[in-house]
PDB file of N, CA and C in Angstrom:
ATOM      1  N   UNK A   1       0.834  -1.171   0.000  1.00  0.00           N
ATOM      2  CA  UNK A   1       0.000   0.000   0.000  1.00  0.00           C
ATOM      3  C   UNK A   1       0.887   1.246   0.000  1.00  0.00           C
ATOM      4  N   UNK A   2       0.332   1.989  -0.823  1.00  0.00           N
ATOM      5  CA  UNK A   2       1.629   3.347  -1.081  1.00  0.00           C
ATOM      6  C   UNK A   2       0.751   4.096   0.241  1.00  0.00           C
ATOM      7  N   UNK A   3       2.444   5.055   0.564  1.00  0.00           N
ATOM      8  CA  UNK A   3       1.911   5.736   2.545  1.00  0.00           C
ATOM      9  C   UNK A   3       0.583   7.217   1.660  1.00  0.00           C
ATOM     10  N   UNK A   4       1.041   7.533   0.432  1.00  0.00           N
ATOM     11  CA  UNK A   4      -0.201   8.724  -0.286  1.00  0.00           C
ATOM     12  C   UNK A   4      -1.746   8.142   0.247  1.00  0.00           C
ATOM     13  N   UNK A   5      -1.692   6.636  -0.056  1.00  0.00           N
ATOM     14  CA  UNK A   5      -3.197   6.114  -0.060  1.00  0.00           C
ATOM     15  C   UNK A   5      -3.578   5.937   1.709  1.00  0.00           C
ATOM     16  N   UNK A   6      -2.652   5.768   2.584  1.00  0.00           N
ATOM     17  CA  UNK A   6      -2.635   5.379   3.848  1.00  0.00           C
ATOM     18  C   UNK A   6      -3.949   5.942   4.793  1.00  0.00           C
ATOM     19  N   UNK A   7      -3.521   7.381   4.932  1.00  0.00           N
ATOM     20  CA  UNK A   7      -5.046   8.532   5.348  1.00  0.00           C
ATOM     21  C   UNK A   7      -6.574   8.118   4.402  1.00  0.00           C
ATOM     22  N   UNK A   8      -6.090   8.224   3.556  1.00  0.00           N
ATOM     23  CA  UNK A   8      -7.327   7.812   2.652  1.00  0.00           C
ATOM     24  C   UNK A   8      -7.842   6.598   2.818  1.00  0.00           C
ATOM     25  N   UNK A   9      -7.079   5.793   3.099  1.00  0.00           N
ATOM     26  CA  UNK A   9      -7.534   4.457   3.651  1.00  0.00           C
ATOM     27  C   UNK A   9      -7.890   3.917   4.825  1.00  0.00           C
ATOM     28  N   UNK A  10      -7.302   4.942   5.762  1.00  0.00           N
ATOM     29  CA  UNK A  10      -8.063   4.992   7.307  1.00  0.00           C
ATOM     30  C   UNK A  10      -8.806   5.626   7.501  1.00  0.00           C
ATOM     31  N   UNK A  11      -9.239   6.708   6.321  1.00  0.00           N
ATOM     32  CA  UNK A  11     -10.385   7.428   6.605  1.00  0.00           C
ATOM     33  C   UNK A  11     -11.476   6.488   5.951  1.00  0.00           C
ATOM     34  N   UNK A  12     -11.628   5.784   5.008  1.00  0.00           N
ATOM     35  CA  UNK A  12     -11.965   4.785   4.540  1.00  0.00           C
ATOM     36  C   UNK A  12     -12.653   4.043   5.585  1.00  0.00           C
ATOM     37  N   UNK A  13     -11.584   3.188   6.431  1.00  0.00           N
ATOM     38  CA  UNK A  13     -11.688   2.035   7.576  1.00  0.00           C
ATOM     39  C   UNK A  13     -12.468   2.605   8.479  1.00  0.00           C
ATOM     40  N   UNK A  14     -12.699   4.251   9.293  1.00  0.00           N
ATOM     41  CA  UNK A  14     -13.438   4.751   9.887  1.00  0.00           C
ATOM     42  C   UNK A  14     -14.828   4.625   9.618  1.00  0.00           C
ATOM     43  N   UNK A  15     -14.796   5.276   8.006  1.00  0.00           N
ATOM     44  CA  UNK A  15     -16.315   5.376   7.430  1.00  0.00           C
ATOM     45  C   UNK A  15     -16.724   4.383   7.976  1.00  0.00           C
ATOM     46  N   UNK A  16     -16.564   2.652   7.630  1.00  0.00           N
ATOM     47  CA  UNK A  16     -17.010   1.683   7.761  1.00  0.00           C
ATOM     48  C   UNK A  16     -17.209   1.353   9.284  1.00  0.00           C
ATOM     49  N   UNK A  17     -16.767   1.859   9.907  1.00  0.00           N
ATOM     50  CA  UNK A  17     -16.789   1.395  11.431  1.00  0.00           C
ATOM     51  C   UNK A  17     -18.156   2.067  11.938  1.00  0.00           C
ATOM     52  N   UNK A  18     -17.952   3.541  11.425  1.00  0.00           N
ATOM     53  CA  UNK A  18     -19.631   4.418  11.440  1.00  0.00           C
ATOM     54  C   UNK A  18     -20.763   4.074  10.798  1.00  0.00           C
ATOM     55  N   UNK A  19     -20.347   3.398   9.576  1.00  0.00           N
ATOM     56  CA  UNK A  19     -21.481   2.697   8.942  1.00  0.00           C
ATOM     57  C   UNK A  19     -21.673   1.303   9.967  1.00  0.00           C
ATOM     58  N   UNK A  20     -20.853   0.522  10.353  1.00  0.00           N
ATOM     59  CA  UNK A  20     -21.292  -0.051  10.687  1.00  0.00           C
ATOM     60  C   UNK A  20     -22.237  -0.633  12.247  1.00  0.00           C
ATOM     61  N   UNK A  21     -21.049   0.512  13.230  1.00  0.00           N
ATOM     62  CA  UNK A  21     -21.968   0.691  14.406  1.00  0.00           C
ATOM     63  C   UNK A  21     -23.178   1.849  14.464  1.00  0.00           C
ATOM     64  N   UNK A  22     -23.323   2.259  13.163  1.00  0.00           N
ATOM     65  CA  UNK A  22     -24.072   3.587  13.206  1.00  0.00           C
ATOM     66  C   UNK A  22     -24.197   4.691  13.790  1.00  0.00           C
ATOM     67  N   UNK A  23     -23.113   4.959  14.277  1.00  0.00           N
ATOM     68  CA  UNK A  23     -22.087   6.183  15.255  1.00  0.00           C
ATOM     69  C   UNK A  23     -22.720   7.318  14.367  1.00  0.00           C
ATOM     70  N   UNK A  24     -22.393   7.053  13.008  1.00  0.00           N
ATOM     71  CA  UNK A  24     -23.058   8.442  12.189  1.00  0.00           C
ATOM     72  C   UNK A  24     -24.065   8.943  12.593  1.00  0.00           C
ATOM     73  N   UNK A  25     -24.914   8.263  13.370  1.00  0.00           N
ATOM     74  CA  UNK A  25     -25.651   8.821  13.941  1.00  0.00           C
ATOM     75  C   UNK A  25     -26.179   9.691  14.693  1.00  0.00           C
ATOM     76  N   UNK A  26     -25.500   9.695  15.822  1.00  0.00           N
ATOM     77  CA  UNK A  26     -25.474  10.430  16.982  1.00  0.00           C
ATOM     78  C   UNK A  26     -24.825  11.478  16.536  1.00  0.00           C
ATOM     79  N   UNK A  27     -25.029  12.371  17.831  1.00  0.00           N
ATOM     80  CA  UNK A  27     -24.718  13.696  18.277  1.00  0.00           C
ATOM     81  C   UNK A  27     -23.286  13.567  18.540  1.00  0.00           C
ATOM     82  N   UNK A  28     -22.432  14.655  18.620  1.00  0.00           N
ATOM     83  CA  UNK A  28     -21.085  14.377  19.154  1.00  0.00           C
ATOM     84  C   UNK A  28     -20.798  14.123  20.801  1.00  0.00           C
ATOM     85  N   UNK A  29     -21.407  14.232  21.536  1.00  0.00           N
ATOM     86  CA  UNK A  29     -21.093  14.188  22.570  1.00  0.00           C
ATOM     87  C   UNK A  29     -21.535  12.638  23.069  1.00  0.00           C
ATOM     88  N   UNK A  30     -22.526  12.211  22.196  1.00  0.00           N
ATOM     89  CA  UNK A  30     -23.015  10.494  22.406  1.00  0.00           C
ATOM     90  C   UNK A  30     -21.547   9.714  21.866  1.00  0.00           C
ATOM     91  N   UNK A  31     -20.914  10.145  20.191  1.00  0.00           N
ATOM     92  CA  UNK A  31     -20.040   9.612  19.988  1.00  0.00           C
ATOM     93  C   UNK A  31     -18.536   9.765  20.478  1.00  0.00           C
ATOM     94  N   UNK A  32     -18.721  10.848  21.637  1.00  0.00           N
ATOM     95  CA  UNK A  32     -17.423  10.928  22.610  1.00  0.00           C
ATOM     96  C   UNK A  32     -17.473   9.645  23.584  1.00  0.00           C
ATOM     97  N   UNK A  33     -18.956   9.524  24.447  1.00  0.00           N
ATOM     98  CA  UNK A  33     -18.692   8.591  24.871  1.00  0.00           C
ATOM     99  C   UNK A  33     -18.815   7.189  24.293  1.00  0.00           C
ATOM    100  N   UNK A  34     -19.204   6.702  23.467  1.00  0.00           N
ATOM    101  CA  UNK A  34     -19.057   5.384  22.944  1.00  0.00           C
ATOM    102  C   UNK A  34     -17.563   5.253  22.376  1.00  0.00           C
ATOM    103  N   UNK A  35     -17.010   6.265  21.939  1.00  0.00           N
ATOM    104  CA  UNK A  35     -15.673   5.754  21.773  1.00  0.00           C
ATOM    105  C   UNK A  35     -14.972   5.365  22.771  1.00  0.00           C
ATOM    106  N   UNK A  36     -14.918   6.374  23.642  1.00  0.00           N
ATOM    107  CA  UNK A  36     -14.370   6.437  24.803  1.00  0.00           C
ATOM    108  C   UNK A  36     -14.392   4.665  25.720  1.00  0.00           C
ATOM    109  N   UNK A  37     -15.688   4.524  25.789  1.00  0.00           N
ATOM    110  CA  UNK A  37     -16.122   2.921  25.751  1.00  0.00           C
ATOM    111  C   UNK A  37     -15.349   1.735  25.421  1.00  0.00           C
ATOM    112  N   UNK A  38     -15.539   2.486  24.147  1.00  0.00           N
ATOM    113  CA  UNK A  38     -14.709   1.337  23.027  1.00  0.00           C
ATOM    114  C   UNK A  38     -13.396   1.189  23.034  1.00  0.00           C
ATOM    115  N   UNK A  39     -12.521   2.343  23.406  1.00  0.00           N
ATOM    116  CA  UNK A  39     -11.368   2.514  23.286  1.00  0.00           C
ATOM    117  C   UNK A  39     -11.003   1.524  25.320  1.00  0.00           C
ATOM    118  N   UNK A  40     -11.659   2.239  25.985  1.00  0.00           N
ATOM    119  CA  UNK A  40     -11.798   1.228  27.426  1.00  0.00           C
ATOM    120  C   UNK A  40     -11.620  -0.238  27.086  1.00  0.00           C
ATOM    121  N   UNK A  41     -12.907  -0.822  26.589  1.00  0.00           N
ATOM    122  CA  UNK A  41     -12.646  -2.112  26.603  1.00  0.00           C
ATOM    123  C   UNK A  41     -11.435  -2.524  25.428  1.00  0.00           C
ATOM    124  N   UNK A  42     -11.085  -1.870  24.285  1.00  0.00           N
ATOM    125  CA  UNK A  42      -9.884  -2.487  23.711  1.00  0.00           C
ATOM    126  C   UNK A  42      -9.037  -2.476  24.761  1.00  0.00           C
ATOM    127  N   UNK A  43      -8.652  -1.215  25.602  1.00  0.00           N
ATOM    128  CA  UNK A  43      -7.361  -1.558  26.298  1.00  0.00           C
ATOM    129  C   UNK A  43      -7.597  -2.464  27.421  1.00  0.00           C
ATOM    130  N   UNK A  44      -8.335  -2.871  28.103  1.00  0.00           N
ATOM    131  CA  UNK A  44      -8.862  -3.682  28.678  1.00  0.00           C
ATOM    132  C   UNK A  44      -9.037  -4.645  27.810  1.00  0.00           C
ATOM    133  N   UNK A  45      -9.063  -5.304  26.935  1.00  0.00           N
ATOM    134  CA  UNK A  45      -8.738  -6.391  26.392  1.00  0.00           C
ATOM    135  C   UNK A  45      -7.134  -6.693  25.780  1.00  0.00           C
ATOM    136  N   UNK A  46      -6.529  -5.667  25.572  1.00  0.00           N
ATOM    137  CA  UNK A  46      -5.345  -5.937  25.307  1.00  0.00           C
ATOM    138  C   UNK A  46      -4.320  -6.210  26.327  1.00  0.00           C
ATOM    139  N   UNK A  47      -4.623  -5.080  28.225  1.00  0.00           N
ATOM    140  CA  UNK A  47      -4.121  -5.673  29.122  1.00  0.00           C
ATOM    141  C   UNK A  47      -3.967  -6.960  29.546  1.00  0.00           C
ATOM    142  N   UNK A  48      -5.335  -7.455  29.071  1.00  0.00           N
ATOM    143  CA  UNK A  48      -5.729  -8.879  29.784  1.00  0.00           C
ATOM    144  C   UNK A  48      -5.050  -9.815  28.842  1.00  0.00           C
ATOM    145  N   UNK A  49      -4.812  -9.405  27.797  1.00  0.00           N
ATOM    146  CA  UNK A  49      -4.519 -10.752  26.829  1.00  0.00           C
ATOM    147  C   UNK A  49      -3.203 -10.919  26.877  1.00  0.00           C
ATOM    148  N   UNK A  50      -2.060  -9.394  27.382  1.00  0.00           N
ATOM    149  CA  UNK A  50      -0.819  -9.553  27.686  1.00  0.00           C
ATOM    150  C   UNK A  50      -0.587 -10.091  29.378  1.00  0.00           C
ATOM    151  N   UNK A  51      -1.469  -9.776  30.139  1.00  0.00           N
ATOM    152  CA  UNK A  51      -1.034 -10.372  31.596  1.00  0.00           C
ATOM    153  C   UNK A  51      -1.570 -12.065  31.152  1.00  0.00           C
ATOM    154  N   UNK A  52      -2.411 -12.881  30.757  1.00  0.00           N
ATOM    155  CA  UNK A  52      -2.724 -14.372  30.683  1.00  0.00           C
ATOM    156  C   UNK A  52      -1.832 -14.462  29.581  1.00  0.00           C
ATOM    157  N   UNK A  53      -1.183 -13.945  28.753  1.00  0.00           N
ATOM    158  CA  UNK A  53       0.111 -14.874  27.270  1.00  0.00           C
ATOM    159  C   UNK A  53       1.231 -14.909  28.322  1.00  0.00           C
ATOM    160  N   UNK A  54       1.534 -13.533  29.181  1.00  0.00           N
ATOM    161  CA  UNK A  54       2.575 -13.402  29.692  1.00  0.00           C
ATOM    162  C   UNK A  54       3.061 -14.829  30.447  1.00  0.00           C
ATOM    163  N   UNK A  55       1.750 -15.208  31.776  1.00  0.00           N
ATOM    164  CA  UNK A  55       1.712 -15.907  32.750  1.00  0.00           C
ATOM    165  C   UNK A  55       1.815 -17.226  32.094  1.00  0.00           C
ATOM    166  N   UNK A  56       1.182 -17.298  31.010  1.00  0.00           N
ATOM    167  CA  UNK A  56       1.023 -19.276  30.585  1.00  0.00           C
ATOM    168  C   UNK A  56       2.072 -19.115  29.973  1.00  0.00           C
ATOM    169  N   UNK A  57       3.246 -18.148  29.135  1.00  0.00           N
ATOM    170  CA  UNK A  57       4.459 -18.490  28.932  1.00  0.00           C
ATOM    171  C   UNK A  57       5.137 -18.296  29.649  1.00  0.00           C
ATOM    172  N   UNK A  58       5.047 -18.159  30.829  1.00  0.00           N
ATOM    173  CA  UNK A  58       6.315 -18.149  32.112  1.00  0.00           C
ATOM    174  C   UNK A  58       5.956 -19.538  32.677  1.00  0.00           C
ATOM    175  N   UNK A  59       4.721 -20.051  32.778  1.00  0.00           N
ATOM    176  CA  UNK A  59       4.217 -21.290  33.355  1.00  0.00           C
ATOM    177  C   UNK A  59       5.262 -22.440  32.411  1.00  0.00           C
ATOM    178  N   UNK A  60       4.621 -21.847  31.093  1.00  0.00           N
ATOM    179  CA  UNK A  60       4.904 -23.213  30.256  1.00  0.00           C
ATOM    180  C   UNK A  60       6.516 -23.298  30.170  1.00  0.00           C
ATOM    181  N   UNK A  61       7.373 -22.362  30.390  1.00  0.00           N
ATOM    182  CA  UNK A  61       8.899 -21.994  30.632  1.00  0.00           C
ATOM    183  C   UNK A  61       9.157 -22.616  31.782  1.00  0.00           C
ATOM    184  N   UNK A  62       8.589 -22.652  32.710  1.00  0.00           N
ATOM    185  CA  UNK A  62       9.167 -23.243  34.204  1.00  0.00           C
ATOM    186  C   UNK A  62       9.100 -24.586  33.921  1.00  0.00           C
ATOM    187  N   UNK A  63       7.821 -25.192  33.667  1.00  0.00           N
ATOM    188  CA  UNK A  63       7.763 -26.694  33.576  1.00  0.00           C
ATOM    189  C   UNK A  63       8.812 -27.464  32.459  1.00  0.00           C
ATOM    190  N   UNK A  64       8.608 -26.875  31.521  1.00  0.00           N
ATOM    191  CA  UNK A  64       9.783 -27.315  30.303  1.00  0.00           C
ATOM    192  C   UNK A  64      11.261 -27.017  30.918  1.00  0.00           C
ATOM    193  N   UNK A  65      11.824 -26.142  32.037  1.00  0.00           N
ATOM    194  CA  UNK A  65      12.857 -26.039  32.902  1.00  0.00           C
ATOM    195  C   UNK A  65      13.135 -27.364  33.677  1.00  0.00           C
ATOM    196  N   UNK A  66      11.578 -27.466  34.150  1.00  0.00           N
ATOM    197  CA  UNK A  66      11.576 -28.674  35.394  1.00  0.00           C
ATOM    198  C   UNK A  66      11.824 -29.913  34.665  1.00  0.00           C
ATOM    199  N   UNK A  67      11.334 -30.073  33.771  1.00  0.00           N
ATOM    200  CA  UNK A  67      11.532 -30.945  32.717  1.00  0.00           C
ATOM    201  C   UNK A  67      12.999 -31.221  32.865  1.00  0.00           C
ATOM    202  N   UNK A  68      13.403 -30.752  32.152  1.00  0.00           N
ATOM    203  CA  UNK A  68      14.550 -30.932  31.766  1.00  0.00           C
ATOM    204  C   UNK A  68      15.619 -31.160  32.630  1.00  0.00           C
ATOM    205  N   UNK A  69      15.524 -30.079  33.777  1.00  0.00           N
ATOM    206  CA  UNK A  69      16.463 -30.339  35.190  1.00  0.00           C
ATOM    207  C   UNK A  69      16.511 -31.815  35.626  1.00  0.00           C
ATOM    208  N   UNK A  70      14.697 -32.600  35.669  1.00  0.00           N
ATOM    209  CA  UNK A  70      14.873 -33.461  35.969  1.00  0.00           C
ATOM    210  C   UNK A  70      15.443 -34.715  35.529  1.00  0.00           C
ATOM    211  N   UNK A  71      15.249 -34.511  33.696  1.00  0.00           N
ATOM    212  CA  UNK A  71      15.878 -35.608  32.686  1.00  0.00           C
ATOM    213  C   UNK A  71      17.390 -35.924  33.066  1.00  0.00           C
ATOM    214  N   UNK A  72      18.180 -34.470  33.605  1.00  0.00           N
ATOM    215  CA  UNK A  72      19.397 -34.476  32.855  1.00  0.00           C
ATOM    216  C   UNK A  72      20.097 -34.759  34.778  1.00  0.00           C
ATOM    217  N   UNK A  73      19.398 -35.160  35.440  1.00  0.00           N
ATOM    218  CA  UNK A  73      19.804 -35.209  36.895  1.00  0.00           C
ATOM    219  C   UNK A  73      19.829 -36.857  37.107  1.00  0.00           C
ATOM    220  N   UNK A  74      18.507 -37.460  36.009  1.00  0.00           N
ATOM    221  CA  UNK A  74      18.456 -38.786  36.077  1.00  0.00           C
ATOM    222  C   UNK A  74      19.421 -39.649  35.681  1.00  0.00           C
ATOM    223  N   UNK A  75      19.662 -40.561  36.150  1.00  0.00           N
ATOM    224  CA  UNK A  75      21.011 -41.401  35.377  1.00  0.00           C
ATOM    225  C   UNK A  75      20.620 -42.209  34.449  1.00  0.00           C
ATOM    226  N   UNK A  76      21.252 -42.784  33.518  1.00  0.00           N
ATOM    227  CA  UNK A  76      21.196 -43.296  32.535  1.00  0.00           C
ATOM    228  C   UNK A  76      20.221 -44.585  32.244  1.00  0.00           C
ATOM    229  N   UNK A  77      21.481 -44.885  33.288  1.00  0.00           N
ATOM    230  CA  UNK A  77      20.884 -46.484  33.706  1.00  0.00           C
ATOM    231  C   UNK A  77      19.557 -46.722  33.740  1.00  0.00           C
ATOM    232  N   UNK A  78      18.948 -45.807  34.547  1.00  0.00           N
ATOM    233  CA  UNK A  78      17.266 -45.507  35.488  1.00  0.00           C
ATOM    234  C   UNK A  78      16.776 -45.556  34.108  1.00  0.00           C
ATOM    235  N   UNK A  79      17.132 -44.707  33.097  1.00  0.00           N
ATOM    236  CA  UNK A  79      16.362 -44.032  32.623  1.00  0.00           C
ATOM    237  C   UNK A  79      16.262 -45.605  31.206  1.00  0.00           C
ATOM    238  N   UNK A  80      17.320 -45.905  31.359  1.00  0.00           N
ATOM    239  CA  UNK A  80      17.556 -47.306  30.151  1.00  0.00           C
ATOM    240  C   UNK A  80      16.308 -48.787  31.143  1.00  0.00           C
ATOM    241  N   UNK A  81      16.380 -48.656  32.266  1.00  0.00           N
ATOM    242  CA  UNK A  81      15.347 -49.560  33.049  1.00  0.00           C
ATOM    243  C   UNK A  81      14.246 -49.341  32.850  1.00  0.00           C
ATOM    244  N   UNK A  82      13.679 -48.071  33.267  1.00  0.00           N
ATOM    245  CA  UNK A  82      12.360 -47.405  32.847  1.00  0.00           C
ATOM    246  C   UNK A  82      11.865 -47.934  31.696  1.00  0.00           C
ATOM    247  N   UNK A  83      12.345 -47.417  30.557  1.00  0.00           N
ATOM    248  CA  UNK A  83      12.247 -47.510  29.174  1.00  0.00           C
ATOM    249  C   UNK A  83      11.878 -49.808  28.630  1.00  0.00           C
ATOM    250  N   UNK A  84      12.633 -50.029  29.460  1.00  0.00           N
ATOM    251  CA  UNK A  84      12.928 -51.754  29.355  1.00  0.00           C
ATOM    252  C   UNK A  84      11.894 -52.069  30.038  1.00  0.00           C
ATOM    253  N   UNK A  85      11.116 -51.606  31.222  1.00  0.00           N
ATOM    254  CA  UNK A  85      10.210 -52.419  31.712  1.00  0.00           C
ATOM    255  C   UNK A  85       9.005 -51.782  32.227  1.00  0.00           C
ATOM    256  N   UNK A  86       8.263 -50.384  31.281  1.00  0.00           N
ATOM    257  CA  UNK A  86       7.133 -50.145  31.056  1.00  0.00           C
ATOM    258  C   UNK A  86       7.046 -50.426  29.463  1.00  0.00           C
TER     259      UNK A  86
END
């Protein structure tokens, strides 16, 4: 996308957002607060989606740690028995 068409194309992406929640509608002070709204729950959805990715990849990092600490602590032998008699 050439950056000339860029504005034109987010003014574009707007239209459609007004067409589609029918924001065109209202008065300006109705469409202060519904943005305002809107803009709330995006960041409120974007907080939340970085604190739960954050936490289940620190989770899933520890266990794949534990993992491994424990493979490489096990001895061979154990681990050649195990394998032989399940």
């Amino acid at each position: 996308m050439d950056v000339k068409n860029s504005p034109r194309y987010l003014y574009w992406l707007f239209c459609q957002f007004e067409l589609i929640t029918c924001s065109y509608l209202m008065e300006p002070w109705e469409k202060v607060l519904f943005y305002s709204f809107n803009l709330a729950m995006l960041g409120l959805l974007l907080y939340t989606t970085y604190v739960c990715v954050a936490f289940q990849a620190s989770s899933a990092f520890q266990f794949t740690c534990a993992r491994v600490s424990i493979e490489n602590k096990t001895p061979k032998n154990v681990k050649i028995q195990s394998l032989l008699f399940s």
